[in-house]
Protein backbone atom coordinates (compact mmCIF):
# COMPACT_ATOMS: atom_id res chain seq x y z
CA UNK A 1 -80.93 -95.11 5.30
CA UNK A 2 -83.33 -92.33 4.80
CA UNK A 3 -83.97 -91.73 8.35
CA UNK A 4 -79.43 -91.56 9.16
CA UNK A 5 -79.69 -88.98 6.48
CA UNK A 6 -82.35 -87.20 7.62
CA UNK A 7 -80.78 -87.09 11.43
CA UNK A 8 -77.90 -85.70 10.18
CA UNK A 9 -78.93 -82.69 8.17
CA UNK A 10 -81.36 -81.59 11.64
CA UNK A 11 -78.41 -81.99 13.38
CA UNK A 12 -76.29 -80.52 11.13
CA UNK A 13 -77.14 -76.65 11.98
CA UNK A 14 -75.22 -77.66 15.53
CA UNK A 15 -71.73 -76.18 15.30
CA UNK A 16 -73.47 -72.88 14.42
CA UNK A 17 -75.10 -72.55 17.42
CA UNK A 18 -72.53 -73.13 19.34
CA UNK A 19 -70.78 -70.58 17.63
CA UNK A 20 -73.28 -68.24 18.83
CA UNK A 21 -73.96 -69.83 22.06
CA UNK A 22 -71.85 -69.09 25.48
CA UNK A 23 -68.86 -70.18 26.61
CA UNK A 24 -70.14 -73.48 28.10
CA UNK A 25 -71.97 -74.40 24.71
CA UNK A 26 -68.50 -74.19 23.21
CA UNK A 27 -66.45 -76.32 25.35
CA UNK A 28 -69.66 -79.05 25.36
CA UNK A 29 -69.14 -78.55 21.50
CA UNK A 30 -65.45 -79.65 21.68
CA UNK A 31 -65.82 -81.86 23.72
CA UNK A 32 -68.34 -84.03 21.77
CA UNK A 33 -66.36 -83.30 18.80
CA UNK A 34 -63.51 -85.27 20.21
CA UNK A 35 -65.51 -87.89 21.49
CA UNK A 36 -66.59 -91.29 19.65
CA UNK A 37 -70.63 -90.51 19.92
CA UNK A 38 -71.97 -92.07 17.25
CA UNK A 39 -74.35 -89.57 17.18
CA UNK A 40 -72.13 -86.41 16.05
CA UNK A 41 -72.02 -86.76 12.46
CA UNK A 42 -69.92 -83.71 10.21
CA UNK A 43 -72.04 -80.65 8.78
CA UNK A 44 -71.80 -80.63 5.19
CA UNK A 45 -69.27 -77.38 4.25
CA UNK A 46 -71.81 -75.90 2.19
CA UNK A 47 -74.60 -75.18 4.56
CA UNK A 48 -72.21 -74.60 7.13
CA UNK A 49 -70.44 -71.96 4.74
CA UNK A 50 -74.40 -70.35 4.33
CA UNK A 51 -74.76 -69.96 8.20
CA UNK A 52 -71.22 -68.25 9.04
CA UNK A 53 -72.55 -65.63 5.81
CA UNK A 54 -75.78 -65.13 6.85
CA UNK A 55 -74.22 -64.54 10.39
CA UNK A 56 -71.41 -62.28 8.96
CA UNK A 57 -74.21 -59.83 6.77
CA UNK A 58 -76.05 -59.75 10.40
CA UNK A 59 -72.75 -58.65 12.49
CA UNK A 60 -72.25 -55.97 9.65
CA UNK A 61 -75.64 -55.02 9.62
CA UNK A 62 -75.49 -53.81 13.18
CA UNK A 63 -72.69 -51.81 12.78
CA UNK A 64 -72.82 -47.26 12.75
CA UNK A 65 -71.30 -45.78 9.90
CA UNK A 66 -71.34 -42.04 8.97
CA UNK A 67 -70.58 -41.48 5.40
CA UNK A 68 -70.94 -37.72 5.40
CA UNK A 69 -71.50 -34.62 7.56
CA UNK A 70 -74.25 -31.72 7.19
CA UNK A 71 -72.98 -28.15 8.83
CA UNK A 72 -75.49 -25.76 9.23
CA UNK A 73 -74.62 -22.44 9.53
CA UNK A 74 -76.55 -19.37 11.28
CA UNK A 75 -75.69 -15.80 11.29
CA UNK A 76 -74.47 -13.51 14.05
CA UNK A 77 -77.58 -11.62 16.28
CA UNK A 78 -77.14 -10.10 19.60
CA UNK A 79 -77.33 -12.22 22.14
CA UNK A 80 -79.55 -10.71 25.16
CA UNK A 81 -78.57 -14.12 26.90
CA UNK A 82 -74.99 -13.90 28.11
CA UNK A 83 -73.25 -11.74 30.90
CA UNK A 84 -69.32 -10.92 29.81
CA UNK A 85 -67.04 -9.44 32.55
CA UNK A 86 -67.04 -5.79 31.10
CA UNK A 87 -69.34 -4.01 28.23
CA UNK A 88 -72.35 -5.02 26.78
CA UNK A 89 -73.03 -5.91 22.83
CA UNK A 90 -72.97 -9.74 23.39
CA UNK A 91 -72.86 -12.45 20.74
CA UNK A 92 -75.44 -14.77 19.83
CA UNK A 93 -77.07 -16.20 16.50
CA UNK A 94 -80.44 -16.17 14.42
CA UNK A 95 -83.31 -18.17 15.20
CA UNK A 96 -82.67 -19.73 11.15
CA UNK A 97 -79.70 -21.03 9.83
CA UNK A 98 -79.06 -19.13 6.50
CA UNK A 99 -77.32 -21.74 4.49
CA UNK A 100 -76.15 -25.45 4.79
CA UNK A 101 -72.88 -27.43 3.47
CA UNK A 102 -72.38 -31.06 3.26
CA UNK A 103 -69.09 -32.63 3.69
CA UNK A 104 -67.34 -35.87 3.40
CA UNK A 105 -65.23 -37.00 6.89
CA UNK A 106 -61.92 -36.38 5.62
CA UNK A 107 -63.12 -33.10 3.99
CA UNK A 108 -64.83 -31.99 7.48
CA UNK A 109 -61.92 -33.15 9.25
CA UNK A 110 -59.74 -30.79 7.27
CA UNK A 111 -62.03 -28.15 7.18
CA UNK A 112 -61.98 -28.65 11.31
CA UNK A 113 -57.81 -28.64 11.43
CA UNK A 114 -58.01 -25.28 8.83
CA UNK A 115 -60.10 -24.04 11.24
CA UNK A 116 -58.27 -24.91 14.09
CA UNK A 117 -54.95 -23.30 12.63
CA UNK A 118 -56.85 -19.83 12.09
CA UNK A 119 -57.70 -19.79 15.52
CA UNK A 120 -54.04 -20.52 16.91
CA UNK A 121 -52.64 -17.78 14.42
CA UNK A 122 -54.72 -15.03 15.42
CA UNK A 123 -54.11 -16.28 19.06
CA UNK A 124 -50.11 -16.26 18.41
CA UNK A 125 -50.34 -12.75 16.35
CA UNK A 126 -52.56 -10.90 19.09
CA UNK A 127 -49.52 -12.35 22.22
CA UNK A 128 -47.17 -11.21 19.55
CA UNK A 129 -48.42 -7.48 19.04
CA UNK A 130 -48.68 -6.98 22.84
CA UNK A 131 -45.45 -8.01 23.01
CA UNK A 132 -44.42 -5.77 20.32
CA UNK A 133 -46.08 -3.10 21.99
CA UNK A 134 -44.64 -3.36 25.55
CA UNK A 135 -41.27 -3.20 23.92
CA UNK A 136 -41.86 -0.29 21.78
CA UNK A 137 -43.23 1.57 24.52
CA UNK A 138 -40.95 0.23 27.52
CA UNK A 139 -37.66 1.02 25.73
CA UNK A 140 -39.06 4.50 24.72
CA UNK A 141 -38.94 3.72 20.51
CA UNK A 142 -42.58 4.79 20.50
CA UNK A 143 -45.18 6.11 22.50
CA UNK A 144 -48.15 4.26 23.84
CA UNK A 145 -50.34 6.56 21.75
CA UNK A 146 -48.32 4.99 18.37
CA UNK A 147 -48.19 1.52 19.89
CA UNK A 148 -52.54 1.24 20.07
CA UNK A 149 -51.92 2.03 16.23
CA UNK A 150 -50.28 -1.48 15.73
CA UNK A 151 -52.76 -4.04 14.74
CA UNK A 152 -52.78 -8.11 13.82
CA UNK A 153 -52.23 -7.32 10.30
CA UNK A 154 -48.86 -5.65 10.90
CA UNK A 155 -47.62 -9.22 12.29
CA UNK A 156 -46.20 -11.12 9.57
CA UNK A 157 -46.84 -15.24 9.69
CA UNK A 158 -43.26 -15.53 9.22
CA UNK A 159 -43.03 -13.44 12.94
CA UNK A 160 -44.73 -16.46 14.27
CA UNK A 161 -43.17 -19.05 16.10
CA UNK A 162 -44.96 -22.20 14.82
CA UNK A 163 -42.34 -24.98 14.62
CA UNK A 164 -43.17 -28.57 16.60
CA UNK A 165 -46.75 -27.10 17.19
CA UNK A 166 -49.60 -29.66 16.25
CA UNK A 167 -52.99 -27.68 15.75
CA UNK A 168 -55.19 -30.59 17.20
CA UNK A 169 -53.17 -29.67 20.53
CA UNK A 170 -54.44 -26.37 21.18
CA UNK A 171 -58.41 -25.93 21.58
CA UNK A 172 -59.29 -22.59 23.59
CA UNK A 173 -61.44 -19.78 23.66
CA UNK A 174 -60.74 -16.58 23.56
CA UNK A 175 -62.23 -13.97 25.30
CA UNK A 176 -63.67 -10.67 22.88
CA UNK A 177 -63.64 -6.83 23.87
CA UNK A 178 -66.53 -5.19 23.55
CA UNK A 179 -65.08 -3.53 20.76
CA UNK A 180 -64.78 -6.90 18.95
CA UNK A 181 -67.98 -8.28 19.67
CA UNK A 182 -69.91 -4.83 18.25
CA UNK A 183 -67.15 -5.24 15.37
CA UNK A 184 -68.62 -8.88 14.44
CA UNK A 185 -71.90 -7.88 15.40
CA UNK A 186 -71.72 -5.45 12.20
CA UNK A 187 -69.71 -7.50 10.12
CA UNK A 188 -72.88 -9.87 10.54
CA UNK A 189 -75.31 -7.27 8.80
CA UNK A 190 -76.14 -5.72 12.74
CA UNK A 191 -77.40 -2.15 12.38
CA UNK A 192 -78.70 -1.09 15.08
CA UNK A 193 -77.30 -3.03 18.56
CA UNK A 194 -79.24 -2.25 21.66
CA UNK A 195 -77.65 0.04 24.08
CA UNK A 196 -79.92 -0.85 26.50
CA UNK A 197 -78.27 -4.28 26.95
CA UNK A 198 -74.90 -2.65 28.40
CA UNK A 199 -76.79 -0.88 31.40
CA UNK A 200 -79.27 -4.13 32.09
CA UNK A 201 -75.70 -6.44 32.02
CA UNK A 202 -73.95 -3.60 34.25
CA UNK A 203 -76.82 -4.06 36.73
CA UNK A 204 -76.32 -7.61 37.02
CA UNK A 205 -72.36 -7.79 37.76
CA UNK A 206 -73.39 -5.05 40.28
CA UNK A 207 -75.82 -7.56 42.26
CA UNK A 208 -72.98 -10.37 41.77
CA UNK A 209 -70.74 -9.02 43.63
CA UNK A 210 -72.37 -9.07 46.31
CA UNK A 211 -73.52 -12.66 47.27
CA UNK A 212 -75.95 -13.74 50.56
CA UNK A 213 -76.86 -11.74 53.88
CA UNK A 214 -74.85 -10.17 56.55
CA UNK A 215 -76.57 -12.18 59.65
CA UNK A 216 -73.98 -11.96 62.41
CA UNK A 217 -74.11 -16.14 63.31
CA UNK A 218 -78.38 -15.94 64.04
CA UNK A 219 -80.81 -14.83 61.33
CA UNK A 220 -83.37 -12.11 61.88
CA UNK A 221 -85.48 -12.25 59.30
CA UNK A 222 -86.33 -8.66 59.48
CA UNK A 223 -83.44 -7.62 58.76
CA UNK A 224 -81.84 -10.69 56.50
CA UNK A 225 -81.74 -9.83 53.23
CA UNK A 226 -81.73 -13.47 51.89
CA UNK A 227 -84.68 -13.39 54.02
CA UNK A 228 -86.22 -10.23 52.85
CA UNK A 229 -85.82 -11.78 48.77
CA UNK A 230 -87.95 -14.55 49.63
CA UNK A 231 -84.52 -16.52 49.67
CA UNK A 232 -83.55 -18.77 52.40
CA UNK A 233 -81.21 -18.31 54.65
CA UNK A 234 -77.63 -19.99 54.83
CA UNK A 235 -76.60 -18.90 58.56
């Protein structure tokens, strides 16, 4: 009698592994189950009950979850790294970050949409004044002079034609003037920005626009100037 019982409880732990096991584990399982082998005894519910636990806490275990989010954030510095279409002044950060803020995810994720919303405002206000300003100026109210003096802050939200819009639709960036970059540049605690950047960045659209040599179909490498820059030669 001992030795049934003891059979059955190492054969007990069965049905678990074929939980685990691949497909053709689990159809062999069935099968036996249905079968009228003497030898496939039932687990007792209590250890099986321990085993699908134990395999539950291991399942959770090796799941990812993110319970907050850490922003750093760094102050504005010029940049010395970039090349904009026109001007100089561009934008990059400190080397430090100069504080830190921790959120939870639904407070980052509305912190993100606020964000998001600021952006498409200012974008909707600046297509707004221009078009404010063409119509002044086009229909002779004002003159262009007068128009220039219009800025964002003289379009009202109300102006703004915001209905249907979802925020999480519209991600863009938005190119700056040189006038705005130098403008957050100083809002940033800037000084003194290097004017030496505008002619070095100037000097570099100047070489862009011209790109390769000017070999007629054969390269002479006297006279190639891909050639002449140590550069080879595409022809």
């Amino acid at each position: 009698m001992s030795g049934i019982l003891k059979r059955k409880l190492e054969e007990g732990p069965a049905p678990y592994l074929s939980l685990q096991g691949s497909e053709d584990d689990d159809v062999s399982c069935g099968d036996s189950g249905n079968s009228s082998d003497s030898l496939n005894h039932p687990v007792p519910s209590g250890l099986l009950d321990s085993t699908l636990q134990q395999q539950s806490k291991r399942m959770r275990g090796r799941n990812v979850h993110f319970e907050s989010v850490t922003v750093y954030y760094f102050s504005r510095r010029q940049g010395f790294t970039s090349v904009p279409t026109q001007g100089g002044s561009t934008l990059g950060m400190s080397p430090h970050h100069s504080w830190v803020k921790r959120f939870t995810l639904r407070e980052f994720a509305l912190e993100q949409k606020q964000s998001h919303w600021n952006m498409l405002r200012d974008h909707l206000k600046e297509e707004k004044l221009n078009t404010i300003k063409l119509k002044l100026t086009k229909n002779g109210t004002v003159s262009s002079v007068e128009a220039d003096t219009l800025t964002l802050d003289d379009i009202s939200e109300d102006d703004l034609d915001v209905d249907g819009m979802e925020v999480d639709h519209y991600f863009f960036l938005q190119p700056l003037t040189t006038r705005q970059r130098r403008a957050l540049l100083r809002s940033s605690g800037v000084r003194r920005i290097d004017v030496e950047e505008k002619h070095e960045l100037r000097a570099l659209r100047m070489s862009r626009e011209e790109c390769g040599c000017r070999c007629p179909g054969i390269c002479d490498p006297e006279t190639c100037a891909c050639s002449l820059a140590g550069i080879k030669c595409q022809v």
